[in-house]
Protein backbone atom coordinates (compact mmCIF):
# COMPACT_ATOMS: atom_id res chain seq x y z
CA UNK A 1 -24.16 23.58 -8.49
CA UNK A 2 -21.86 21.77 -5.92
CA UNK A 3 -19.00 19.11 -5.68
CA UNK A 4 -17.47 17.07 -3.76
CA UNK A 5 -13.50 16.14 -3.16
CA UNK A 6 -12.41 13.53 -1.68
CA UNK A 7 -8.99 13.02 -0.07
CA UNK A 8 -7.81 10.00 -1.21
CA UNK A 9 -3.70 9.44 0.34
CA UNK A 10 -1.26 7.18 -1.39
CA UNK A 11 0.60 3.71 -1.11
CA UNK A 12 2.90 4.40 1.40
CA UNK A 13 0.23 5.65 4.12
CA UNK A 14 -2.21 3.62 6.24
CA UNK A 15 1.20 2.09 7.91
CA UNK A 16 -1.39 0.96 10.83
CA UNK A 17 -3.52 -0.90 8.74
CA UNK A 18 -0.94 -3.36 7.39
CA UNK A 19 -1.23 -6.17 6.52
CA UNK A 20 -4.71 -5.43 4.68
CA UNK A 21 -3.67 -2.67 2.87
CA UNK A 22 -0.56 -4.84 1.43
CA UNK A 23 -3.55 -6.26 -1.04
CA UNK A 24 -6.16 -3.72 -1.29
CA UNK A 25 -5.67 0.26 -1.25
CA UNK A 26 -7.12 1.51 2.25
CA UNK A 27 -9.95 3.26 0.22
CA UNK A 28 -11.09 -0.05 -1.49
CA UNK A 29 -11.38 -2.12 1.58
CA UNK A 30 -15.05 -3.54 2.08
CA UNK A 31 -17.52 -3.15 5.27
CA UNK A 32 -21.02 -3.56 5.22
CA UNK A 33 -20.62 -5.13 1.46
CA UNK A 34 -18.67 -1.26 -0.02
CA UNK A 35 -15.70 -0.13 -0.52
CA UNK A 36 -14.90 2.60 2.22
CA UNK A 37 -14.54 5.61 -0.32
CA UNK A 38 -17.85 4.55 -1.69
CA UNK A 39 -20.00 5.30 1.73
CA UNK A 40 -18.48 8.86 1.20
CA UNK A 41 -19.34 8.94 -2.33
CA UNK A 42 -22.68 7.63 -1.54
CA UNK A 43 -23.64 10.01 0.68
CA UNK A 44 -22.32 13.07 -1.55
CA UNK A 45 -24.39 11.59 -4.43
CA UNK A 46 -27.36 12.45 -2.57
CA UNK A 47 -27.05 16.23 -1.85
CA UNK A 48 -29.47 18.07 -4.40
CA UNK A 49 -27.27 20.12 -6.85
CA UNK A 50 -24.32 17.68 -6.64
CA UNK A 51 -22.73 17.78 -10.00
CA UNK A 52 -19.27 15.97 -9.85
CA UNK A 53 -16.63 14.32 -7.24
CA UNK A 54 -13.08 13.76 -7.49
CA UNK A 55 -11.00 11.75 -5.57
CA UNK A 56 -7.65 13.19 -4.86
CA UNK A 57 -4.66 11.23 -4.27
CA UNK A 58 -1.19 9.19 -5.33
CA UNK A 59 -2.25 6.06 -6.21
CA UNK A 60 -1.15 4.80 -9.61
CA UNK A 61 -4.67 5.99 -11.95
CA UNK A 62 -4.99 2.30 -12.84
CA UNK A 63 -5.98 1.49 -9.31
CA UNK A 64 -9.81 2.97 -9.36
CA UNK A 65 -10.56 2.68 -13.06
CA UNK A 66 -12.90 -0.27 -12.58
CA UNK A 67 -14.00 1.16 -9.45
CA UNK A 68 -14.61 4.70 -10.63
CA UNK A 69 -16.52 3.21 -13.86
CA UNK A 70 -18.67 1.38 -11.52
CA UNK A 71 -19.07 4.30 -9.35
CA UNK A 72 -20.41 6.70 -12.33
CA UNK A 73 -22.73 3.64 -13.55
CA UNK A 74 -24.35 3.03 -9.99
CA UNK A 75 -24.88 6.73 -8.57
CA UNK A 76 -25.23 8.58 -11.89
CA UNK A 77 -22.56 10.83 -11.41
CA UNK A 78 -19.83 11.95 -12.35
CA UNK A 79 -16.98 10.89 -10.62
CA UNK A 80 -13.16 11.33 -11.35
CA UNK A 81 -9.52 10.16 -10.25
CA UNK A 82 -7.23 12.80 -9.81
CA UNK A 83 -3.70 12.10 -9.40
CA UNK A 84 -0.76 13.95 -7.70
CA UNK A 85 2.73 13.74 -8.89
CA UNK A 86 3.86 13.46 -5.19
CA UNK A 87 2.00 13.98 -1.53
CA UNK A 88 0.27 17.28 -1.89
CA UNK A 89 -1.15 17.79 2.20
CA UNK A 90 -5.11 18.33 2.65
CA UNK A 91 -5.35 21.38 0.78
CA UNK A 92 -2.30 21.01 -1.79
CA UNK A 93 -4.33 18.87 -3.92
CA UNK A 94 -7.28 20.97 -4.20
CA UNK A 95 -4.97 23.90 -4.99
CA UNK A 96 -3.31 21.56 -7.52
CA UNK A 97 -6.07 20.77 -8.95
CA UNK A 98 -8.16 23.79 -8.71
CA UNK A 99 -8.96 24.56 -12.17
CA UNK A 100 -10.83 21.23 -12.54
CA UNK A 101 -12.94 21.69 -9.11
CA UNK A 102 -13.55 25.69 -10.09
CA UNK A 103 -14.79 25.02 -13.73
CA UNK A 104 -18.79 25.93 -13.84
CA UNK A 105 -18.66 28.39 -11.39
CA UNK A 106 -19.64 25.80 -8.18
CA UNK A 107 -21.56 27.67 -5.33
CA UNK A 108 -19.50 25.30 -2.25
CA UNK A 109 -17.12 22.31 -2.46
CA UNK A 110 -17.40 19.44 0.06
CA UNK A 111 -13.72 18.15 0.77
CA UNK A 112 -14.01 15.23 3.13
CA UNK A 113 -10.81 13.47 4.40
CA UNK A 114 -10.84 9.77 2.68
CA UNK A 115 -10.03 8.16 6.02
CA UNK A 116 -13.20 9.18 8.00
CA UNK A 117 -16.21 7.26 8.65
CA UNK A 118 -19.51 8.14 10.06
CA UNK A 119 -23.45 9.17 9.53
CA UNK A 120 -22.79 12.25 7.86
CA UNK A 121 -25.60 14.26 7.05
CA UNK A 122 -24.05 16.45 4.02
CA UNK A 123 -27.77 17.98 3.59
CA UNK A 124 -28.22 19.62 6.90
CA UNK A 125 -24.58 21.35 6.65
CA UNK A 126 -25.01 22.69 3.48
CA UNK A 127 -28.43 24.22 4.95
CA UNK A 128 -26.24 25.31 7.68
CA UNK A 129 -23.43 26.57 5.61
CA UNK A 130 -26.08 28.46 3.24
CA UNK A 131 -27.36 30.30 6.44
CA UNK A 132 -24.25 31.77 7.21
CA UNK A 133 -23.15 35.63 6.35
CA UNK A 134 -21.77 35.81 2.62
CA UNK A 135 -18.04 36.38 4.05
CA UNK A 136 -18.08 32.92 5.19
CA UNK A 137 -14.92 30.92 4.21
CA UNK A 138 -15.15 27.45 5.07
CA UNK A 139 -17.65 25.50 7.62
CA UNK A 140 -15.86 22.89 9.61
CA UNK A 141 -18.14 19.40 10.79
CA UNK A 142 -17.13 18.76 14.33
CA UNK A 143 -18.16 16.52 16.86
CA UNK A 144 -17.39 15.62 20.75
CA UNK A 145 -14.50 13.78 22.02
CA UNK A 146 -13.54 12.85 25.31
CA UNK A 147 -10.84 15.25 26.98
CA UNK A 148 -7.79 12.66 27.22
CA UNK A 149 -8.82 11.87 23.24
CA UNK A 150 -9.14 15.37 22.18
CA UNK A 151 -5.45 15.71 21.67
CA UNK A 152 -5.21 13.08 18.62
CA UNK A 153 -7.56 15.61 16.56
CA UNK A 154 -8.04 19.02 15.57
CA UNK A 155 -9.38 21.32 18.30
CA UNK A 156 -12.36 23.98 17.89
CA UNK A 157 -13.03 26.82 19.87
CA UNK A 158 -16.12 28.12 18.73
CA UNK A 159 -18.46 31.33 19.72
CA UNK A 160 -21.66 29.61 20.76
CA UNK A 161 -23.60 32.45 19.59
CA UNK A 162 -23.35 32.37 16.21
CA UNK A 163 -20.99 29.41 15.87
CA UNK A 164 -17.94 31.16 14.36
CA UNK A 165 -14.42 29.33 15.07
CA UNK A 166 -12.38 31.84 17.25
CA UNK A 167 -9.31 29.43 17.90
CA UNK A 168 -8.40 26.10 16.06
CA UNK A 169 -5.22 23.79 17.09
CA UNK A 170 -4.64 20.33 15.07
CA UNK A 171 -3.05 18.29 17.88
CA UNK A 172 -2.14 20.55 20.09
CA UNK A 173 0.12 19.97 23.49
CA UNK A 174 -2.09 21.50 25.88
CA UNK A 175 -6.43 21.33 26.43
CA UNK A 176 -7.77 23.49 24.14
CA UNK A 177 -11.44 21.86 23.21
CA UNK A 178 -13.12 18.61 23.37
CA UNK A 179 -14.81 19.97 20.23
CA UNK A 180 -12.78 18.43 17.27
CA UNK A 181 -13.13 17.81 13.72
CA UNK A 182 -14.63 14.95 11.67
CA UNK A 183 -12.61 15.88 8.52
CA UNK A 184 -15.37 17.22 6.59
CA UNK A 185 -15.55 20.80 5.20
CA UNK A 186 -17.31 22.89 3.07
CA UNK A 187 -16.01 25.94 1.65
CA UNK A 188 -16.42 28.72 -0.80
CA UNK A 189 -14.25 28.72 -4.08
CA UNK A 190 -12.52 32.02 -2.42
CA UNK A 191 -10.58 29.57 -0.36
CA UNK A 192 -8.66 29.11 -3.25
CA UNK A 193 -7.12 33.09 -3.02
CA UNK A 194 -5.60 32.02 0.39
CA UNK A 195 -4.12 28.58 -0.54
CA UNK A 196 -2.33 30.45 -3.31
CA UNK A 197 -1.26 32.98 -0.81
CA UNK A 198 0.50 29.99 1.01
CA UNK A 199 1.57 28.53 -2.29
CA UNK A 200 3.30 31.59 -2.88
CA UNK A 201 4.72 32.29 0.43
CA UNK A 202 6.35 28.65 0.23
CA UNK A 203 7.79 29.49 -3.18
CA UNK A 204 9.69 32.64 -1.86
CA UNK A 205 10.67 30.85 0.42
CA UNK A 206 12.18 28.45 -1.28
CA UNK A 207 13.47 30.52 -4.04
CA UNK A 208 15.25 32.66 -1.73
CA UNK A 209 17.05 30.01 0.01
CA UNK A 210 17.91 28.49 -3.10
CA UNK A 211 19.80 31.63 -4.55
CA UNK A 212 21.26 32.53 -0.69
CA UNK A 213 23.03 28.74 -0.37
CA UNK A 214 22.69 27.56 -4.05
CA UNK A 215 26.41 26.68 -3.86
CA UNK A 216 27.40 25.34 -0.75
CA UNK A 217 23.77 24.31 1.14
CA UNK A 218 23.93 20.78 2.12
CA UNK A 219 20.66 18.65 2.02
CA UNK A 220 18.17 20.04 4.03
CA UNK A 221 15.08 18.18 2.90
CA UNK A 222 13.80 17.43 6.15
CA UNK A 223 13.23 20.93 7.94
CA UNK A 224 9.38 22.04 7.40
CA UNK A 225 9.73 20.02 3.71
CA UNK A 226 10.68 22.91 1.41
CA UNK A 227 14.11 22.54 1.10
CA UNK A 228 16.08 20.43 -1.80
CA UNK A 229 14.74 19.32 -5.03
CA UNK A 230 11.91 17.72 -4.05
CA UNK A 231 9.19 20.67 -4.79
CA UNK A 232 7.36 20.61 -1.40
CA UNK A 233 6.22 24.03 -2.02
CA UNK A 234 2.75 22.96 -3.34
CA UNK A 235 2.63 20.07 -0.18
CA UNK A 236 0.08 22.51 1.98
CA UNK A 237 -1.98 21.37 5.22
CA UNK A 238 -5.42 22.43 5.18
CA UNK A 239 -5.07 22.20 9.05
CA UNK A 240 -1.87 23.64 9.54
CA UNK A 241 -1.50 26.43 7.27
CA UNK A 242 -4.85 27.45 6.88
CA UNK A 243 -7.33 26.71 9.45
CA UNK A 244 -4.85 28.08 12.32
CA UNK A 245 -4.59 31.64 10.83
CA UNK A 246 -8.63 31.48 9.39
CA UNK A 247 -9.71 31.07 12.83
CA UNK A 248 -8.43 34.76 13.62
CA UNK A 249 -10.75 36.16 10.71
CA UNK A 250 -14.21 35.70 11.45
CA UNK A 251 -14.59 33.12 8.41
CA UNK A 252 -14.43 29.73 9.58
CA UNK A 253 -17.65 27.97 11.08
CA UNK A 254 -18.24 25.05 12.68
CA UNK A 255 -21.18 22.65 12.35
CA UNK A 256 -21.56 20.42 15.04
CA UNK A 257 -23.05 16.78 15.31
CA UNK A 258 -22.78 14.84 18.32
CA UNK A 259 -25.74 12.05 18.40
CA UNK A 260 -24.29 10.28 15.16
CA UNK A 261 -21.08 8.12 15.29
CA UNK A 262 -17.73 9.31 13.83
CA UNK A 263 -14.20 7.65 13.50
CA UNK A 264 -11.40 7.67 11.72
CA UNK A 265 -10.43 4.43 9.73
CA UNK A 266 -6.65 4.07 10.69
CA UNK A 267 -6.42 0.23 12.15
CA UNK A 268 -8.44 -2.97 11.68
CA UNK A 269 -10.28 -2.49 15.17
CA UNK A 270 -11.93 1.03 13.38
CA UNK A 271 -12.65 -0.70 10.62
CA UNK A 272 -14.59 -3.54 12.68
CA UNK A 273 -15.98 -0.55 14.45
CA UNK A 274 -17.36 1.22 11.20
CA UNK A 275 -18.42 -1.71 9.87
CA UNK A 276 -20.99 -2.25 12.72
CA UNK A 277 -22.43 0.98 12.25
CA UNK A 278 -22.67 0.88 8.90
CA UNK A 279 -24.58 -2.22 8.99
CA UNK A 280 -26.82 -0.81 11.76
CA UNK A 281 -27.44 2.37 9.94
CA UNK A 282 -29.01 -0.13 7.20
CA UNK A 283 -31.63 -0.81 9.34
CA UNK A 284 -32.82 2.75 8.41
CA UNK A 285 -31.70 3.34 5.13
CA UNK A 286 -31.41 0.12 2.83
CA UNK A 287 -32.72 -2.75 5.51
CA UNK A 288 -32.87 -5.16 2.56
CA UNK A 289 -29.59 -5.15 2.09
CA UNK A 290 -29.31 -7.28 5.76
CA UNK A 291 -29.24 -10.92 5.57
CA UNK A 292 -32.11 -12.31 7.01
CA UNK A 293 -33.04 -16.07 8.74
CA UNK A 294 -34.48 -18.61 6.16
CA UNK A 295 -35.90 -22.40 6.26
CA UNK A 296 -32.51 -23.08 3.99
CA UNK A 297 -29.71 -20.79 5.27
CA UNK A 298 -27.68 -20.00 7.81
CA UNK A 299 -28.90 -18.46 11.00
CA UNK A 300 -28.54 -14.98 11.37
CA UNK A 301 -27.94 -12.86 14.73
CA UNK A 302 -28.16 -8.93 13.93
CA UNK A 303 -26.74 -7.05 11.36
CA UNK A 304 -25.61 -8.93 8.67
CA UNK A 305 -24.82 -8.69 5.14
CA UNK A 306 -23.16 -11.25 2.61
CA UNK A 307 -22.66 -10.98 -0.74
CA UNK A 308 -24.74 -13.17 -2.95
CA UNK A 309 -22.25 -15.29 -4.39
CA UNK A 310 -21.04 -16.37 -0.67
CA UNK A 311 -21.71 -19.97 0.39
CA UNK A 312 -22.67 -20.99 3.54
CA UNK A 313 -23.36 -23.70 5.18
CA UNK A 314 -27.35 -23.77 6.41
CA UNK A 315 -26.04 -25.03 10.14
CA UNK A 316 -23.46 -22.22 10.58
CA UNK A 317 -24.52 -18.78 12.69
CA UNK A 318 -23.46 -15.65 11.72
CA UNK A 319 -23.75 -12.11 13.62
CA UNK A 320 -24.13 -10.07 14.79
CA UNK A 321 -22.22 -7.12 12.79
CA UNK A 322 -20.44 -9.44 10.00
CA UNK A 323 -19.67 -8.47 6.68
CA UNK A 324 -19.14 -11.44 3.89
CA UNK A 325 -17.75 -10.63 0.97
CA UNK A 326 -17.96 -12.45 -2.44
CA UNK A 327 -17.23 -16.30 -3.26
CA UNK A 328 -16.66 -16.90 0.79
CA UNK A 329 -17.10 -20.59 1.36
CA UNK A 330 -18.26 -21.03 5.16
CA UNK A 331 -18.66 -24.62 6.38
CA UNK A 332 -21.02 -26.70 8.83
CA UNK A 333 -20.96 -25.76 12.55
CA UNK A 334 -19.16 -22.49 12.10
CA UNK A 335 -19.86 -19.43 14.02
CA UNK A 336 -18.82 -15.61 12.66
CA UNK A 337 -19.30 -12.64 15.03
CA UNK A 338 -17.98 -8.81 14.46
CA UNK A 339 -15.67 -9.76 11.93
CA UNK A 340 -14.97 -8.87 7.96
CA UNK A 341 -14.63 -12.15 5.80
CA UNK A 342 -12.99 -10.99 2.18
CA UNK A 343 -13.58 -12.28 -0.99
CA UNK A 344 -12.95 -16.02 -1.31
CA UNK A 345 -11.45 -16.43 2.38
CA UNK A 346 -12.77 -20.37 3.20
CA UNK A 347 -13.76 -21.25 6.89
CA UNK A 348 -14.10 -24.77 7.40
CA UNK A 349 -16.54 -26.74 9.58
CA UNK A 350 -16.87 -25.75 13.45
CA UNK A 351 -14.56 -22.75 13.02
CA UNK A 352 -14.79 -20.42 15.17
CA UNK A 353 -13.97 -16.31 13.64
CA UNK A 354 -14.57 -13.33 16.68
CA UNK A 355 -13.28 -10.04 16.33
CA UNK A 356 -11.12 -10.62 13.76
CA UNK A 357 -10.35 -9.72 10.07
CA UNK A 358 -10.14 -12.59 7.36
CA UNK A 359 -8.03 -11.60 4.36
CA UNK A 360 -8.57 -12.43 0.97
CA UNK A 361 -8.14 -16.49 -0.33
CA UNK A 362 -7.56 -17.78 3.52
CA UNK A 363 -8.18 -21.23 4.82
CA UNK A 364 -9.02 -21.71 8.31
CA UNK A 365 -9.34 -25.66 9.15
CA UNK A 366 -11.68 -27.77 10.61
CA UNK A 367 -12.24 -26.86 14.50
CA UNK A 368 -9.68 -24.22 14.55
CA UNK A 369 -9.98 -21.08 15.83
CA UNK A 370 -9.23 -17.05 15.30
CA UNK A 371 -10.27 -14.40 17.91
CA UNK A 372 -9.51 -10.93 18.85
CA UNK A 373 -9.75 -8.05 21.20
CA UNK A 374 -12.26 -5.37 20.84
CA UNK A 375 -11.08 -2.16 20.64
CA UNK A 376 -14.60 -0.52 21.10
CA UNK A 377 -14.93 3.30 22.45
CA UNK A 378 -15.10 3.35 26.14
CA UNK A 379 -18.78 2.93 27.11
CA UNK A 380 -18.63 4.60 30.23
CA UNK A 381 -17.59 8.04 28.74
CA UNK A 382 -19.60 10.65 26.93
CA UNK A 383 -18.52 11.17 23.25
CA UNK A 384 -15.67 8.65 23.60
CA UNK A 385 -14.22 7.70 20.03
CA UNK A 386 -12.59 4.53 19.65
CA UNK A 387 -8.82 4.67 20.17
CA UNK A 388 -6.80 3.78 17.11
CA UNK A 389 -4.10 2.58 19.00
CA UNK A 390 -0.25 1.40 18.26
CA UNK A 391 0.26 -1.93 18.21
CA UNK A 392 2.79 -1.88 20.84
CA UNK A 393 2.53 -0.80 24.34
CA UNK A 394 5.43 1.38 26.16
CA UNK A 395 7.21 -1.45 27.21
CA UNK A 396 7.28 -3.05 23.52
CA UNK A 397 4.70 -5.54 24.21
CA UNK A 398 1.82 -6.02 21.48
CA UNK A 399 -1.84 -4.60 22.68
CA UNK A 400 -4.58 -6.31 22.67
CA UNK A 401 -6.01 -5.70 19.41
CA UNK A 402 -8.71 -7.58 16.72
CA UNK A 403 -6.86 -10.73 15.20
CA UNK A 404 -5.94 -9.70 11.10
CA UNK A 405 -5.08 -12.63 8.83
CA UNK A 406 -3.43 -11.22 5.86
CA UNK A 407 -4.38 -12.48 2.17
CA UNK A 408 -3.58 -16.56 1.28
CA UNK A 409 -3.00 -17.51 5.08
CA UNK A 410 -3.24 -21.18 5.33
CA UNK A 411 -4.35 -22.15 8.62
CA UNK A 412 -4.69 -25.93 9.59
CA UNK A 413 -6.76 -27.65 11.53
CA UNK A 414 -7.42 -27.14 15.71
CA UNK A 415 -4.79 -24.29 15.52
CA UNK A 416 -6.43 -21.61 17.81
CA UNK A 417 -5.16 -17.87 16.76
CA UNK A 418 -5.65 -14.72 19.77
CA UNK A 419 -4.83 -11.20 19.09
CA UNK A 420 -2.61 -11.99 16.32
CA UNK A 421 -1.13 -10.25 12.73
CA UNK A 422 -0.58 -12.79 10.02
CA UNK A 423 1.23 -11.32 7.05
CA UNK A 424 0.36 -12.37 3.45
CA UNK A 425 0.77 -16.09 2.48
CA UNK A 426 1.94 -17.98 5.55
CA UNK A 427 0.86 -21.25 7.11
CA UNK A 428 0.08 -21.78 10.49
CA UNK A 429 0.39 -25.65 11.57
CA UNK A 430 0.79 -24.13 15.40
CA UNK A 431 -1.21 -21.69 18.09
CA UNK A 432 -0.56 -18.48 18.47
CA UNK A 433 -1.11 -16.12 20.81
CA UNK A 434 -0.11 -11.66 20.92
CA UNK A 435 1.52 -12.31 18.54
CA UNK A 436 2.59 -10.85 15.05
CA UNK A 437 3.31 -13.68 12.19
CA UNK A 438 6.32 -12.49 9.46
């Protein structure tokens, strides 16, 4: 028996992908016609032996009830919402939670980070895991990154022999590795023994501060988050406070993929990224899903899908790499390429949408038109991931970046929009250009 965890953050993360997230949790929001937690779930629902997954995180519980009942009726599984009290850290939860995830004796537990996207085969690593001696702890999937990008991510230094992890930094100064991790693990239920070794550490920790300075301390809740009332003793880093001292024992692994794509959703350009190879890795796995040309519809370049309930206009072209969700109302003329269209966004006729994010209930008008930059990984370098990058340069100009229009953006007609940020319910009756709309 097996299951799955998924790492699910809260509210007041995903800072980077604002103004989207304003309206939709980051692990709701749609490419290639899902949710972005469901891919993961997807994919876990079909490794043999898989008996239940929990997402892990500090959303309010009412957020994923629909979603999660949806989720258990579609894949047959069982699927649950765990919630933390506060921020727990990447291996705080699970510890938290442990009982649940330990209950029927599970042989491994997947724990995949909620923000990563990619063609994860969970199959071939738990073949891989299976293979390796029985004091294995916990098998890291890593990939190949580019050596100026390998400092964003957590570094693996790995014997090539028989793939043991000799040395792992998250982030670290200096070049360690251009080996880094995707985010997904596998580990034993033992792991559980050292978490509560940290969990108890922290407590001492805390306790014994608490009793030296009890009358006198002053506020100290900033310095490594154990001080003060705020009970960061159970907020461990998977990364941090376990991975960096595992590596020294002989019982981390690493499983390495480096032909299938990998990034991390943290701004709209990754999500038009991942939404592009979602749609493309449709071809092989669920081509029907793909819109296709017809005497009566729209024409279609590439990868496309659109939700059934979608209208669109038979002279409009759309594609490649466009997702459209449901009740979108395209008009005549129009052309769509490597964008996201949301539920019930309206594009009127001879529109024009490139590289660009349209939020939920917006209007573009006739002949106006919203374009971006893409932020795709550098073609020209082996294993280059796409940079999620600030949105403002050193000298406090905005980057060139995809063009989001937040949800209810009104935009009237021959207004042209370039490598912009609309927030929620404003009206454009002017052009913009780098520019970011309060």
């Amino acid at each position: 028996m097996l299951k799955a965890v998924i790492l699910m953050g809260g509210p007041q993360k995903g800072t980077r992908f604002r103004p989207i997230s304003l309206d939709c949790p980051k692990p709701l929001f749609p490419m290639a016609g899902l949710p972005m937690v469901e891919h993961l779930i997807k994919e876990c629902s079909t490794v043999d032996g898989m008996k239940e997954i929990f997402l892990i995180g500090f959303y309010p519980q009412q957020t994923f009830t629909h979603f999660i009942d949806e989720m258990i009726r579609k894949y047959n599984i069982s699927v649950r919402y765990l919630q933390e009290y506060q921020p727990l850290g990447t291996a705080g939860g699970i510890y938290h939670f442990r009982d649940q995830i330990r209950i029927g004796d599970p042989e491994a537990v997947f724990l995949i980070n909620g923000d990563v996207c990619g063609d994860f085969d969970l199959k071939e690593m738990l073949d891989f895991h299976r293979r390796l001696p029985n004091d294995k702890l916990i098998t890291i999937m890593a990939t190949e990154a580019t050596r100026q990008q390998c400092f964003n991510y957590g570094c693996i230094v790995e014997n090539k022999d028989n793939h043991q992890v000799l040395h792992y930094v998250e982030k670290p100064q200096t070049y360690i590795s251009s080996t880094i991790s995707c985010g997904v693990y596998l580990f034993q239920i033992d792991l559980f023994y050292r978490i509560g070794d940290v969990f108890k550490r922290r407590h001492e920790e805390q306790s014994a501060i608490s009793y030296n300075d009890s009358d006198d301390m002053p506020n100290h809740n900033g310095v490594n988050g154990i001080f003060g009332g705020d009970n960061i003793s159970e907020s461990i880093s998977l990364e941090e406070d376990l991975l960096m001292p595992l590596s020294q024992t002989k019982s981390v692994f690493v499983f390495k993929i480096c032909q299938q794509w990998w990034s991390q959703l943290k701004t709209g350009g990754s999500a038009i990224y991942a939404n592009r190879n979602y749609l493309k890795d449709y071809r092989k796995t669920n081509a029907q899903i793909l819109a296709s040309n017809s005497v009566n519809g729209p024409k279609i370049v590439g990868d496309v899908y659109i939700h059934p309930t979608a209208n669109i206009d038979a002279t409009a072209t759309i594609g490649p790499n466009v997702s459209i969700s449901e009740g979108v109302k395209i008009g005549a003329g129009v052309r769509v390429k490597e964008s996201i269209i949301l539920k019930n966004a309206i594009i009127n006729d001879h529109a024009l949408v490139l590289h660009s994010i349209v939020g939920c209930n917006c209007t573009i008008g006739l002949w106006s038109r919203v374009e971006g930059t893409p932020c795709d990984p550098n073609p020209n370098k082996a294993f280059a991931k796409i940079d999620n990058q600030t949105l403002f340069d050193g000298d406090g100009k905005l980057n060139p970046l995809i063009s989001v229009l937040g949800s209810n953006v009104q935009i009237c007609s021959e207004i042209i929009v370039l490598n912009s940020i609309v927030l929620p319910f404003k009206e454009l009756n002017r052009s913009y250009k780098n520019e970011i709309i309060l």
